[in-house]
Every structure is written in C-alpha cells, then in structure tokens.
PDB file of N, CA and C in Angstrom:
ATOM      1  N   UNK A   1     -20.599 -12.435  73.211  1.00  0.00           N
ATOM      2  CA  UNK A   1     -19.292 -12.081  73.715  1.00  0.00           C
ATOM      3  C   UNK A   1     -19.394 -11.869  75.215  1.00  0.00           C
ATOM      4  N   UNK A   2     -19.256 -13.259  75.951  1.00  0.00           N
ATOM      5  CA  UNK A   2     -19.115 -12.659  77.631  1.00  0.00           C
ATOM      6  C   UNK A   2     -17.494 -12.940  77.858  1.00  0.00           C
ATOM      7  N   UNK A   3     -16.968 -11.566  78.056  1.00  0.00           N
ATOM      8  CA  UNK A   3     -16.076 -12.091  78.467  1.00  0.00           C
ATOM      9  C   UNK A   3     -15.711 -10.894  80.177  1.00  0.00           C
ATOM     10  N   UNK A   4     -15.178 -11.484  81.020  1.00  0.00           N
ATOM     11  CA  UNK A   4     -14.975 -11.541  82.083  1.00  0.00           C
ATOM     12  C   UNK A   4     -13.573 -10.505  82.962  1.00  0.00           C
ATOM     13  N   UNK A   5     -13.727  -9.802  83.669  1.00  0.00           N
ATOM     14  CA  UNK A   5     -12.204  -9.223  84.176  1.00  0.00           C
ATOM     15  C   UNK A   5     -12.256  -9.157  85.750  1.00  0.00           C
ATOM     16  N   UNK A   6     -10.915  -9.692  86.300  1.00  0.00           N
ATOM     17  CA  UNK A   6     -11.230  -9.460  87.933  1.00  0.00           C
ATOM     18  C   UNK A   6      -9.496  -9.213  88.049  1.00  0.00           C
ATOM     19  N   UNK A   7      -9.463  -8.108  88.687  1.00  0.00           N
ATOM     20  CA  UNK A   7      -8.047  -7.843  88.618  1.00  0.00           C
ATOM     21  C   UNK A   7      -7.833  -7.978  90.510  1.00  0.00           C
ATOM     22  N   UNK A   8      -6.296  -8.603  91.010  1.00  0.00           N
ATOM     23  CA  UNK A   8      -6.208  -9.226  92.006  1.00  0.00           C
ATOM     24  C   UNK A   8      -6.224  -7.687  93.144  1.00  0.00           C
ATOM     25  N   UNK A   9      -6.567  -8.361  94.295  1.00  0.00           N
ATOM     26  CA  UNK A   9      -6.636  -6.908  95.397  1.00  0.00           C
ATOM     27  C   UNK A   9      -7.732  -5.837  94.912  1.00  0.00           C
ATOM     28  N   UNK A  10      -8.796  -6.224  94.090  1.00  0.00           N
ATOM     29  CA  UNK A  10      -9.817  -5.014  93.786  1.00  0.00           C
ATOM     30  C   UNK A  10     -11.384  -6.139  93.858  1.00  0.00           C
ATOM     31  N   UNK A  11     -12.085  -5.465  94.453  1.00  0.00           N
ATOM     32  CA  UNK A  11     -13.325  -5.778  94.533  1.00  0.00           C
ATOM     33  C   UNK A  11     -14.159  -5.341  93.320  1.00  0.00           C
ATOM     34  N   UNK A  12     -13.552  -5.267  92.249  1.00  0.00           N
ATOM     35  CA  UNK A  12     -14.765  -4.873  90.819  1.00  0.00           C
ATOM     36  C   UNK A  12     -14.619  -5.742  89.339  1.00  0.00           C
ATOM     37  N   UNK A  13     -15.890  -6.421  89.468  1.00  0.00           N
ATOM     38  CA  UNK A  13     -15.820  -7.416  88.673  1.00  0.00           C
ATOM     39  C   UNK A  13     -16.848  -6.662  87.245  1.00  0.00           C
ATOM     40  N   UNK A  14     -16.166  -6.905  85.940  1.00  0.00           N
ATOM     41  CA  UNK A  14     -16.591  -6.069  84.592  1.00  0.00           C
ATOM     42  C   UNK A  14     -17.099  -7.486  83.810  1.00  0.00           C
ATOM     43  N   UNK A  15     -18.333  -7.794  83.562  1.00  0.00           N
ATOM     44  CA  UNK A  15     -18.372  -8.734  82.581  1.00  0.00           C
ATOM     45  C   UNK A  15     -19.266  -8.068  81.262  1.00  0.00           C
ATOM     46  N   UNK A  16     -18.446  -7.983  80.153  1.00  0.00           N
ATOM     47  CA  UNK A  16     -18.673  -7.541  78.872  1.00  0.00           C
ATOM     48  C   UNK A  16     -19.753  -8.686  78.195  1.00  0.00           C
ATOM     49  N   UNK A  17     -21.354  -8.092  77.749  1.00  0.00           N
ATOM     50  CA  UNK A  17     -21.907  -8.623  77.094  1.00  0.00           C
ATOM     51  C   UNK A  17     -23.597  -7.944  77.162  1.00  0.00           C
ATOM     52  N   UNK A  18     -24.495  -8.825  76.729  1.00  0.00           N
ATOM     53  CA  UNK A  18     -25.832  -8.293  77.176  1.00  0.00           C
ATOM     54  C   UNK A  18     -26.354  -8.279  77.758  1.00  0.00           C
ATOM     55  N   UNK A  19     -25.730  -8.652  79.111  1.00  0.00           N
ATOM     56  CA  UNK A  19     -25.985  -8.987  80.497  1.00  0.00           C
ATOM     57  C   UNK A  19     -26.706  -7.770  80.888  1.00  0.00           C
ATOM     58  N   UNK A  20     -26.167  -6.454  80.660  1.00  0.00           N
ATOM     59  CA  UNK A  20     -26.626  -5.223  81.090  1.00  0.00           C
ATOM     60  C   UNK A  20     -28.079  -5.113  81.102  1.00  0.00           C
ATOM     61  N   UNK A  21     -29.057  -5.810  80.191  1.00  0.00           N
ATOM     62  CA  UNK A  21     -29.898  -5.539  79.955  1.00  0.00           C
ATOM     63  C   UNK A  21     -31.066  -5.688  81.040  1.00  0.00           C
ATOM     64  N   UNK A  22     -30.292  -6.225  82.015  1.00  0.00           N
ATOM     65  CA  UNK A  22     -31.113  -6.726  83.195  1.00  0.00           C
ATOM     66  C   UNK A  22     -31.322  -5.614  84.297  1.00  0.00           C
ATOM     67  N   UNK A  23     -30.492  -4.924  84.034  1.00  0.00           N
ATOM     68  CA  UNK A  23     -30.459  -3.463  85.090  1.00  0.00           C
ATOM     69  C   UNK A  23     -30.597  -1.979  84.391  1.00  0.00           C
ATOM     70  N   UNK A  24     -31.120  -1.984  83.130  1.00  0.00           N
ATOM     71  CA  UNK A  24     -31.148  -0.356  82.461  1.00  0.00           C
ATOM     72  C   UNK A  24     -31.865  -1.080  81.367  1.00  0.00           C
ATOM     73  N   UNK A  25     -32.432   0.266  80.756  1.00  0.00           N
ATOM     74  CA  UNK A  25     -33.063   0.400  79.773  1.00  0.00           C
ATOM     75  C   UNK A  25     -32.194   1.300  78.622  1.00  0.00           C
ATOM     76  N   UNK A  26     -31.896   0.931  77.191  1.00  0.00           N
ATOM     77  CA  UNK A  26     -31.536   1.480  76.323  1.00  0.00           C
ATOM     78  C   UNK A  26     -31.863   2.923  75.869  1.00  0.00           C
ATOM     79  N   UNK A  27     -31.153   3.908  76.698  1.00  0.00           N
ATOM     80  CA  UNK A  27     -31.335   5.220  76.650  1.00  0.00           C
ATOM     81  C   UNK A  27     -30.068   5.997  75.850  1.00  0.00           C
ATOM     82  N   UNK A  28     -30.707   7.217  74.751  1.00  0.00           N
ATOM     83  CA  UNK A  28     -29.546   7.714  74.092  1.00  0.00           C
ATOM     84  C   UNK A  28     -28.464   8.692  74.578  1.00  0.00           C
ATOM     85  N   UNK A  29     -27.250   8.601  73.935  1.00  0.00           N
ATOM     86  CA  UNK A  29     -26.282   9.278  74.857  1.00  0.00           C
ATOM     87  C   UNK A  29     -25.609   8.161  75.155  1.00  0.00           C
ATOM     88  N   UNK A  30     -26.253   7.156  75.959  1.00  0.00           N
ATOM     89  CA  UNK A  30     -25.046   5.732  76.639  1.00  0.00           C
ATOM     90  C   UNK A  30     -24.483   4.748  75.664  1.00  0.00           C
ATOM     91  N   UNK A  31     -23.594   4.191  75.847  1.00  0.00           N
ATOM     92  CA  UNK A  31     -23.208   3.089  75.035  1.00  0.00           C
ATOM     93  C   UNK A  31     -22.894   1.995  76.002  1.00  0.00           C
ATOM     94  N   UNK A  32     -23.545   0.868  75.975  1.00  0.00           N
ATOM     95  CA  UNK A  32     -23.559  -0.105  76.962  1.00  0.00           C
ATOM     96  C   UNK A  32     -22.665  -1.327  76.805  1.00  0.00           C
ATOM     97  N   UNK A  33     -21.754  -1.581  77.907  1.00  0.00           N
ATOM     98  CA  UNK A  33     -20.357  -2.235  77.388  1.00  0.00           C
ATOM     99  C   UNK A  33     -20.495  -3.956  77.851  1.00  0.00           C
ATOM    100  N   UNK A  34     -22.049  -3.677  79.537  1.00  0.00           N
ATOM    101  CA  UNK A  34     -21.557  -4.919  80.174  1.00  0.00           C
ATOM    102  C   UNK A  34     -22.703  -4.549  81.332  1.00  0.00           C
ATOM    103  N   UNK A  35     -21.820  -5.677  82.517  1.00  0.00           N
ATOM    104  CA  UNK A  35     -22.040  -5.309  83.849  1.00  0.00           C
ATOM    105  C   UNK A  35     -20.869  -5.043  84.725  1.00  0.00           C
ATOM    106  N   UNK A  36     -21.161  -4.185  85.604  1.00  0.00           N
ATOM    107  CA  UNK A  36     -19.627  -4.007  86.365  1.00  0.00           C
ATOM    108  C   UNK A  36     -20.373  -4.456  88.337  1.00  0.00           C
ATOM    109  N   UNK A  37     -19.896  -4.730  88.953  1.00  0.00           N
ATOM    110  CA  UNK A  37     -20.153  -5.179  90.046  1.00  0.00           C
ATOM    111  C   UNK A  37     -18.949  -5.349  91.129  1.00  0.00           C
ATOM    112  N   UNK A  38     -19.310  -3.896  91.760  1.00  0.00           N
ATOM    113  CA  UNK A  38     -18.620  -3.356  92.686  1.00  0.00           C
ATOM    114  C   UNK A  38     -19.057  -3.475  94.293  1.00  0.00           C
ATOM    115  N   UNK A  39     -18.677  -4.529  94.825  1.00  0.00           N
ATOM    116  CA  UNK A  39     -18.488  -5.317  96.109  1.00  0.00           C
ATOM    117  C   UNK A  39     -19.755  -5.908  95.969  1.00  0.00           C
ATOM    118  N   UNK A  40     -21.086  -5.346  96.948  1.00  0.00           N
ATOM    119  CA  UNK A  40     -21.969  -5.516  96.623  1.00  0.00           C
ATOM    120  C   UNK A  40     -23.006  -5.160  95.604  1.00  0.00           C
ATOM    121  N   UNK A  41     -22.935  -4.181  95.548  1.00  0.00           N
ATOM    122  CA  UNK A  41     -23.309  -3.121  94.373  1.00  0.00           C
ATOM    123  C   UNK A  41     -23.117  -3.513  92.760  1.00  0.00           C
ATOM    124  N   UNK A  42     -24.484  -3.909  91.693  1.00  0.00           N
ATOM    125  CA  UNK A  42     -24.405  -4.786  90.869  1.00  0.00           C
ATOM    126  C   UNK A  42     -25.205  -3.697  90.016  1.00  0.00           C
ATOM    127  N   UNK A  43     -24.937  -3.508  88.585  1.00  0.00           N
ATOM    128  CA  UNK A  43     -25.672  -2.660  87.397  1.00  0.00           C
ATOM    129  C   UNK A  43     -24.522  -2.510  86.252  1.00  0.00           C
ATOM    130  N   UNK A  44     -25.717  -1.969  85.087  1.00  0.00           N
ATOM    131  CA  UNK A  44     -25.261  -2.156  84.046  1.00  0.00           C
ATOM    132  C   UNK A  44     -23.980  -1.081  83.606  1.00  0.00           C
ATOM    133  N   UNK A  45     -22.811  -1.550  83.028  1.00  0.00           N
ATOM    134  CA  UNK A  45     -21.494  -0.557  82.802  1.00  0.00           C
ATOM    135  C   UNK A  45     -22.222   0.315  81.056  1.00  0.00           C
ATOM    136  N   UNK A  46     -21.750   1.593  81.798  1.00  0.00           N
ATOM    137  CA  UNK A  46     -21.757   2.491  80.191  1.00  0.00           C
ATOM    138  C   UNK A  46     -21.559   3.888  80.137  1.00  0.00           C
ATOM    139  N   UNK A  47     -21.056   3.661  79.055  1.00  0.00           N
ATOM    140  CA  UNK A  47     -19.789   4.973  78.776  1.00  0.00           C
ATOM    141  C   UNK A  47     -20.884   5.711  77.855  1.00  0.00           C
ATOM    142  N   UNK A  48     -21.016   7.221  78.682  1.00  0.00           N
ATOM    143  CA  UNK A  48     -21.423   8.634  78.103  1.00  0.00           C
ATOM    144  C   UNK A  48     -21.128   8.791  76.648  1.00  0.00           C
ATOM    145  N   UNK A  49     -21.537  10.475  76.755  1.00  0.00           N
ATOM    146  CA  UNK A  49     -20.667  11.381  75.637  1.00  0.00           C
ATOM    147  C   UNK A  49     -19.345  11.629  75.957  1.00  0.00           C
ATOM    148  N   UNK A  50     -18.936  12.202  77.134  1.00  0.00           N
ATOM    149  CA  UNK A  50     -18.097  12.701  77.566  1.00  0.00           C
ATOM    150  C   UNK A  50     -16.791  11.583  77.636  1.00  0.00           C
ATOM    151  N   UNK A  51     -16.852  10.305  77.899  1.00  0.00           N
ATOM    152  CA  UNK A  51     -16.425   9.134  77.927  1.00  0.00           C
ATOM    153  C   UNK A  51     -16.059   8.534  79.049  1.00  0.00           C
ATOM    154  N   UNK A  52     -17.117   9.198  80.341  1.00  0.00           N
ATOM    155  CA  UNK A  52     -16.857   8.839  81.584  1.00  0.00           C
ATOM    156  C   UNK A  52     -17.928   7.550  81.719  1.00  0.00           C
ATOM    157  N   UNK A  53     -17.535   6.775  82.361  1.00  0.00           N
ATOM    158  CA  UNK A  53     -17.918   5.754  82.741  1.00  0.00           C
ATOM    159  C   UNK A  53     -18.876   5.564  83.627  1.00  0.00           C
ATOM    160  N   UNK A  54     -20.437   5.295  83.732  1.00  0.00           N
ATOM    161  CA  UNK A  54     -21.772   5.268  84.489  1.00  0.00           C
ATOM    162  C   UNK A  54     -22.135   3.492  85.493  1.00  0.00           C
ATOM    163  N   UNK A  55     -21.963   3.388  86.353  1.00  0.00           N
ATOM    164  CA  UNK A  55     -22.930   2.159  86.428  1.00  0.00           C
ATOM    165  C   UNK A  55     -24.433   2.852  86.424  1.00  0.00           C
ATOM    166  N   UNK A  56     -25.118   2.321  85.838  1.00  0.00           N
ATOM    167  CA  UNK A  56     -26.474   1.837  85.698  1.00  0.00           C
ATOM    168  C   UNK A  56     -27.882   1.195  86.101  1.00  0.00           C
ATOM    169  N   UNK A  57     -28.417   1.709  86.905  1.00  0.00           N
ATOM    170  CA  UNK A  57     -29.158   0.831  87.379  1.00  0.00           C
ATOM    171  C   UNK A  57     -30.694   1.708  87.262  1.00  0.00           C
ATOM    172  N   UNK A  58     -31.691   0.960  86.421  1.00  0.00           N
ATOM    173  CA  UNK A  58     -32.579   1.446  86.134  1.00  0.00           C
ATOM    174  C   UNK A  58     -32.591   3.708  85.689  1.00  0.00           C
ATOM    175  N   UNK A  59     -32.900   4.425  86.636  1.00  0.00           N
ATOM    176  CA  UNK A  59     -32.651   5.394  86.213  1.00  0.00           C
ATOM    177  C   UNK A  59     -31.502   6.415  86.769  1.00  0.00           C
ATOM    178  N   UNK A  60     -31.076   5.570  87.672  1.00  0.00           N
ATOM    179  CA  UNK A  60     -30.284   6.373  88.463  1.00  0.00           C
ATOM    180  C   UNK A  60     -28.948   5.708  87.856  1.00  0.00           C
ATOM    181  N   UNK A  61     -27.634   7.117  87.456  1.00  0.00           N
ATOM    182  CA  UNK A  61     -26.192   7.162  86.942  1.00  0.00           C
ATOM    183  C   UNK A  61     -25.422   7.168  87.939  1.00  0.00           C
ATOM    184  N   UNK A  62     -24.252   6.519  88.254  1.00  0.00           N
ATOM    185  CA  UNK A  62     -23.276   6.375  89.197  1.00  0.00           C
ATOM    186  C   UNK A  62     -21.954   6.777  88.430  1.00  0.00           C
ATOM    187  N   UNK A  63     -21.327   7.685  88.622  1.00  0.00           N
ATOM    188  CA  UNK A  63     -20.376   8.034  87.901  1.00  0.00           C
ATOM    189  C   UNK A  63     -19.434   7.239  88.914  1.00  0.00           C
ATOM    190  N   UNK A  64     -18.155   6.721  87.721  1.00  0.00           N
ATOM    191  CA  UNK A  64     -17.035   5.201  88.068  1.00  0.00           C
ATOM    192  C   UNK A  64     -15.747   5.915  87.752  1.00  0.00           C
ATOM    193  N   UNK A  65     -14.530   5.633  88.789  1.00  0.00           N
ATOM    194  CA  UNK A  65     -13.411   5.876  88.656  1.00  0.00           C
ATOM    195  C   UNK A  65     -12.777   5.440  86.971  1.00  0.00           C
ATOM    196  N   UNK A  66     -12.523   6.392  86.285  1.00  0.00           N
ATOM    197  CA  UNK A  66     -12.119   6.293  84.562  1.00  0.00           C
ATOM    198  C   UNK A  66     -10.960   5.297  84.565  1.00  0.00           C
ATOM    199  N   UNK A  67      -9.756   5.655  85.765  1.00  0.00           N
ATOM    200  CA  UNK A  67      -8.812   4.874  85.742  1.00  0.00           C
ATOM    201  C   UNK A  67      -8.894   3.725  86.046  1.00  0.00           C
ATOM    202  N   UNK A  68     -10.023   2.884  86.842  1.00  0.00           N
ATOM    203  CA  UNK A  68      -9.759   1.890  87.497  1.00  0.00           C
ATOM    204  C   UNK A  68     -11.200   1.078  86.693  1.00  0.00           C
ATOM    205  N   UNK A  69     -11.973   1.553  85.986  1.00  0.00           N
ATOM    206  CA  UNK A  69     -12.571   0.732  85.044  1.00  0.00           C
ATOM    207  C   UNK A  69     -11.950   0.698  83.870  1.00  0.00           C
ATOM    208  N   UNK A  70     -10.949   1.848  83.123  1.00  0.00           N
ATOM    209  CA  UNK A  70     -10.232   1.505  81.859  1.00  0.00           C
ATOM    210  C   UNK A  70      -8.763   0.638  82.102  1.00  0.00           C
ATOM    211  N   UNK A  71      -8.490  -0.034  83.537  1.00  0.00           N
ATOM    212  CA  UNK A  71      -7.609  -0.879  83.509  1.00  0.00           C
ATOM    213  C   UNK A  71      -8.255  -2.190  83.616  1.00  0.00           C
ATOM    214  N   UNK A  72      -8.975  -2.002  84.061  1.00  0.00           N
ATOM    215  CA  UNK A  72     -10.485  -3.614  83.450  1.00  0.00           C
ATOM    216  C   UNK A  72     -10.356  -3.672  82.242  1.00  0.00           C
ATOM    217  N   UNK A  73     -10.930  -2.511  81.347  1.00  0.00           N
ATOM    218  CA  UNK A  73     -11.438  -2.992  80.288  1.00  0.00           C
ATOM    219  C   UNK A  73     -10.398  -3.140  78.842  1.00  0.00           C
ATOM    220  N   UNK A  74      -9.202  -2.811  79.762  1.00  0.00           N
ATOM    221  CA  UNK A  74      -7.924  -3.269  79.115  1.00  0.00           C
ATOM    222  C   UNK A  74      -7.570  -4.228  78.973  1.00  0.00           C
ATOM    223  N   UNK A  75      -7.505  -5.152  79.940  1.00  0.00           N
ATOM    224  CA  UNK A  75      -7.481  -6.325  80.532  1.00  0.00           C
ATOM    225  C   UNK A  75      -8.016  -7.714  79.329  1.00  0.00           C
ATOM    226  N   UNK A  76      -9.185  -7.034  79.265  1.00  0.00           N
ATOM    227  CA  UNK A  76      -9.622  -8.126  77.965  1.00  0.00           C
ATOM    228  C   UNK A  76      -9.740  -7.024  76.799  1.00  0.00           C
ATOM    229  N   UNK A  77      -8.703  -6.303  76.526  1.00  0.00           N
ATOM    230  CA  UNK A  77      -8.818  -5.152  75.036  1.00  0.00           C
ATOM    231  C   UNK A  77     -10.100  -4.880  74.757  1.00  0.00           C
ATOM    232  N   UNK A  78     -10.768  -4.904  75.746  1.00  0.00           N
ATOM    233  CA  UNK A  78     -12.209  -4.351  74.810  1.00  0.00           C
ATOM    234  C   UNK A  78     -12.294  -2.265  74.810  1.00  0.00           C
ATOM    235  N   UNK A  79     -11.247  -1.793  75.226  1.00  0.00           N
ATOM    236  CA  UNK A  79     -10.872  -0.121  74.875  1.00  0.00           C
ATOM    237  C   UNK A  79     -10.682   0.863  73.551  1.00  0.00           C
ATOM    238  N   UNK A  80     -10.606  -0.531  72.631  1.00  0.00           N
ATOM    239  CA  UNK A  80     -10.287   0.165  71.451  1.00  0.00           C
ATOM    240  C   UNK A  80     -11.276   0.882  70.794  1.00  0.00           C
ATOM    241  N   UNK A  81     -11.740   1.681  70.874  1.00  0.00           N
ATOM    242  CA  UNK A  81     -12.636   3.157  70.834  1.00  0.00           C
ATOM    243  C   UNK A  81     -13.766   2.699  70.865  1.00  0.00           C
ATOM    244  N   UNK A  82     -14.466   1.545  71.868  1.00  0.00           N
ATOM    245  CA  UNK A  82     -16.007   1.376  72.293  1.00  0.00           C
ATOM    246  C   UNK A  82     -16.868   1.229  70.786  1.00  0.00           C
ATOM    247  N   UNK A  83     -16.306   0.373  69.869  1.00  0.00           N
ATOM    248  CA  UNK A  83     -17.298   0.290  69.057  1.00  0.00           C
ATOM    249  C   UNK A  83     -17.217  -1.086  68.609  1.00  0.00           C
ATOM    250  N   UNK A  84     -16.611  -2.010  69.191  1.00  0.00           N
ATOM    251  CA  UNK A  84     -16.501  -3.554  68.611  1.00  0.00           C
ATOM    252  C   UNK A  84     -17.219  -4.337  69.546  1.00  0.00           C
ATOM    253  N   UNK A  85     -18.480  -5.038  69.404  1.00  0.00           N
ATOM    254  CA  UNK A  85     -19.583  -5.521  70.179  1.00  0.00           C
ATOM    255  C   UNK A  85     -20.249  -4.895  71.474  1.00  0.00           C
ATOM    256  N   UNK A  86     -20.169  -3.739  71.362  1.00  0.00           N
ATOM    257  CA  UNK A  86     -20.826  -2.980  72.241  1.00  0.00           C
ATOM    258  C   UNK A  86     -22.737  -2.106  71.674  1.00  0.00           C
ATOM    259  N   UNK A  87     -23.580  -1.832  72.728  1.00  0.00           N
ATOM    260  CA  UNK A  87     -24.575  -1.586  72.246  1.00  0.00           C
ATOM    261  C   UNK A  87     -25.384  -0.300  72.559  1.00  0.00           C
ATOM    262  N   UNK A  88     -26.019   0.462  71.745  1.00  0.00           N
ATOM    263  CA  UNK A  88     -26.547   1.228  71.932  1.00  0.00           C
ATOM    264  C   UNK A  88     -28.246   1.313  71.886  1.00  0.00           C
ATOM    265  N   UNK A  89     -28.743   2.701  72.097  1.00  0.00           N
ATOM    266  CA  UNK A  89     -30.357   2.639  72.146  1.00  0.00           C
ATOM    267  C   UNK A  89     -30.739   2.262  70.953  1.00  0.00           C
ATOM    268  N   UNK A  90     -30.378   2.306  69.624  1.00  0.00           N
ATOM    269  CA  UNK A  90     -30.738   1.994  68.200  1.00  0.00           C
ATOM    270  C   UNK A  90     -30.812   0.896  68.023  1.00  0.00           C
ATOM    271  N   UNK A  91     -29.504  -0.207  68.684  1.00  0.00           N
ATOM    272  CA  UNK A  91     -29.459  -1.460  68.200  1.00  0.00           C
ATOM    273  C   UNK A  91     -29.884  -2.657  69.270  1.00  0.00           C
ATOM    274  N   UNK A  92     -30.900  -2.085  70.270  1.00  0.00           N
ATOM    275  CA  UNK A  92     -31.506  -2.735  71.231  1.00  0.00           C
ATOM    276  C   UNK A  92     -32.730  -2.674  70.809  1.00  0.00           C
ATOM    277  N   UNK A  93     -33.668  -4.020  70.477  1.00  0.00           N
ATOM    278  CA  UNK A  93     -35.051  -4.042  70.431  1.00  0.00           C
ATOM    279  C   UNK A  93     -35.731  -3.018  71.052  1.00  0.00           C
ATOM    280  N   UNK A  94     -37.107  -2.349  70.895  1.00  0.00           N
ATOM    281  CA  UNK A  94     -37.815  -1.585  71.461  1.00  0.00           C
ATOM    282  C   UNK A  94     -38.715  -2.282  72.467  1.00  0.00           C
ATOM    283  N   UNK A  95     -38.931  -3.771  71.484  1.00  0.00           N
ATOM    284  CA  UNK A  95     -40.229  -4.234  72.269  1.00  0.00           C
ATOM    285  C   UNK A  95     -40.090  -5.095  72.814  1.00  0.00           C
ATOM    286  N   UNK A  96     -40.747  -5.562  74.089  1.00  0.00           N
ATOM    287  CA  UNK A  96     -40.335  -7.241  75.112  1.00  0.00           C
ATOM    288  C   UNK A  96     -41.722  -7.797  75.358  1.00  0.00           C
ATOM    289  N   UNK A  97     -40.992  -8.952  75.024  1.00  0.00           N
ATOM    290  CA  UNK A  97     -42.176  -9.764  74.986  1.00  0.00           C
ATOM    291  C   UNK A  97     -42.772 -10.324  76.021  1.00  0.00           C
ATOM    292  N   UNK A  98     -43.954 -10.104  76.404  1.00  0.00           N
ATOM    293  CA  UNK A  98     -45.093  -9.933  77.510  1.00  0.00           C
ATOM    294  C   UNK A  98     -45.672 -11.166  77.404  1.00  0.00           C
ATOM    295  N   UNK A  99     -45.717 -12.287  78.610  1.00  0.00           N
ATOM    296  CA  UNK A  99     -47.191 -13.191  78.405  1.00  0.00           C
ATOM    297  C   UNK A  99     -48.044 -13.147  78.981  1.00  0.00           C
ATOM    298  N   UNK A 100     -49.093 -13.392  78.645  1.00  0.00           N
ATOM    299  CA  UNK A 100     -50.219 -13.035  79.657  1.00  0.00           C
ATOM    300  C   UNK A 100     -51.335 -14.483  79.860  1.00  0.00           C
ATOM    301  N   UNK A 101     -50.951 -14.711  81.295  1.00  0.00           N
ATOM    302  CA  UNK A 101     -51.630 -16.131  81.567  1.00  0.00           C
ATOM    303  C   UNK A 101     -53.177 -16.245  81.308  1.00  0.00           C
ATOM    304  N   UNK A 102     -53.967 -16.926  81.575  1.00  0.00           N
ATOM    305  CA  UNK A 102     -55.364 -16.819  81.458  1.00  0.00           C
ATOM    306  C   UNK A 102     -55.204 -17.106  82.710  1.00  0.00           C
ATOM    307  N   UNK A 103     -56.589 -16.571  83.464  1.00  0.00           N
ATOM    308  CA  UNK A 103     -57.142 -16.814  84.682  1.00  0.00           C
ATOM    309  C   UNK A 103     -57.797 -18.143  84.896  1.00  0.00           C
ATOM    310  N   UNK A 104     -58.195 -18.538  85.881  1.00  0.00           N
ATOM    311  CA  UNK A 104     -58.813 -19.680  86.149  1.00  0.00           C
ATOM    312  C   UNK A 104     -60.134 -18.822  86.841  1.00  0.00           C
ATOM    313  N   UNK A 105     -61.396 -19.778  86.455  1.00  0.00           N
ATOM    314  CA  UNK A 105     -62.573 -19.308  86.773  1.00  0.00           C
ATOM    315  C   UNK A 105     -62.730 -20.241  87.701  1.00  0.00           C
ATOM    316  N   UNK A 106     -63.140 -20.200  88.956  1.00  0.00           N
ATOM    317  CA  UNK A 106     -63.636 -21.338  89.864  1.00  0.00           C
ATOM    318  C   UNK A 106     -65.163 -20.335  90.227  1.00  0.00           C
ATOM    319  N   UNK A 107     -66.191 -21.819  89.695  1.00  0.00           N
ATOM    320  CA  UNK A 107     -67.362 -20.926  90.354  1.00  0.00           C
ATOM    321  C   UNK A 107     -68.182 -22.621  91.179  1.00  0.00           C
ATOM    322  N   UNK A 108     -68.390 -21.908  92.381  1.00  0.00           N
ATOM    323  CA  UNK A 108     -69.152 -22.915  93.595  1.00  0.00           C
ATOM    324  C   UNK A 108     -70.640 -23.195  92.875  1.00  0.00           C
ATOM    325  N   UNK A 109     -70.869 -24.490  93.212  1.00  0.00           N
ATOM    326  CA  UNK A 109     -72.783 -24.933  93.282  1.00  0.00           C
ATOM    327  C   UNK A 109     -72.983 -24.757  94.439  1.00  0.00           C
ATOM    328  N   UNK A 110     -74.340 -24.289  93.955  1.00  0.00           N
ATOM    329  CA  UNK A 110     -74.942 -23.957  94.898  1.00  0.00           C
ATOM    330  C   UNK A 110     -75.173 -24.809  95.990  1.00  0.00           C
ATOM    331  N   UNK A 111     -75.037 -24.702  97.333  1.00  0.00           N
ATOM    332  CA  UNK A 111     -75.918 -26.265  97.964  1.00  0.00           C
ATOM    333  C   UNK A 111     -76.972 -25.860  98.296  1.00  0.00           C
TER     334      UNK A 111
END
C-alpha cells in the first residue's frame, strides 16, 4: 500500500507504506504509518500512545503539527483509527539479513 499525499501551498509530503523502515527501527509504543518529508527534512511518520504524531529518524522523536498531518492523512482516508495496513514492533521482522563477502587473499612470491 504506497499511497501518496501532497496538499497544494504546503511543503509536506506523507507517503503511506513500508518505506519507514529505512529511517527507524520498530520500537513499542509507535505505530508506523509511512514517511512524511518536510521540506528538506525526511523520516519515518508515527503515531504514539497519546496519538500525537512523531517523525522518526533513527532515535531521535520530532513531535508534528496533529492538524496539518491529520489533513494529509485524510486526504487518502488512511485516519480511520490507525489500524488498516499500518505497522507495529510485533508485526515487523526482528531479524535482517546480513551478507558477508569473503575476502580476497593476495599473497606476493617471493623474488
């Protein structure tokens, strides 16, 4: 589910999906809706306990104007009480998958 909101005369773009996963880690308490990306300023969107609205970015919380991200997320109905394709710490894998190259051995003769 990516779906997209840019409302005219506002610099904050909300795209709903698992995009988030690129800027936070699945921590409890949050419910993770998206990404929101405010001018320059880019991290993952997610709504508390309280039902205030966080951008996200690794560990640090940015608390977001309630009114002016819940007229985004109106926009494409995704408001109806944060539980229809949205994700939490439970239903996010624990584990990521790691590769690990082999080295290259270069060894000189002797001259």
């Amino acid at each position: 589910m990516e779906l997209k909101t840019r409302r005219a005369r506002d610099d904050v773009q909300i795209v709903l999906g698992e995009s988030w996963q690129r800027f936070a880690f699945a921590t409890t308490g949050l419910v993770f809706l998206g990404t929101i990306r405010r001018g320059m300023e880019i991290g993952a969107l997610a709504v508390d306990e309280n039902g205030a609205y966080n951008q996200v970015n690794g560990d640090v919380h940015q608390s977001l104007n309630l009114s002016r991200v819940a007229a985004h997320l109106r926009k494409v109905g995704a408001l109806a009480g944060h539980t229809h394709g949205l994700w939490t710490a439970e239903q996010v894998r624990s584990s990521v998958p790691v590769t690990v190259k082999r080295r290259r051995v270069w060894t000189r003769e002797p001259t």
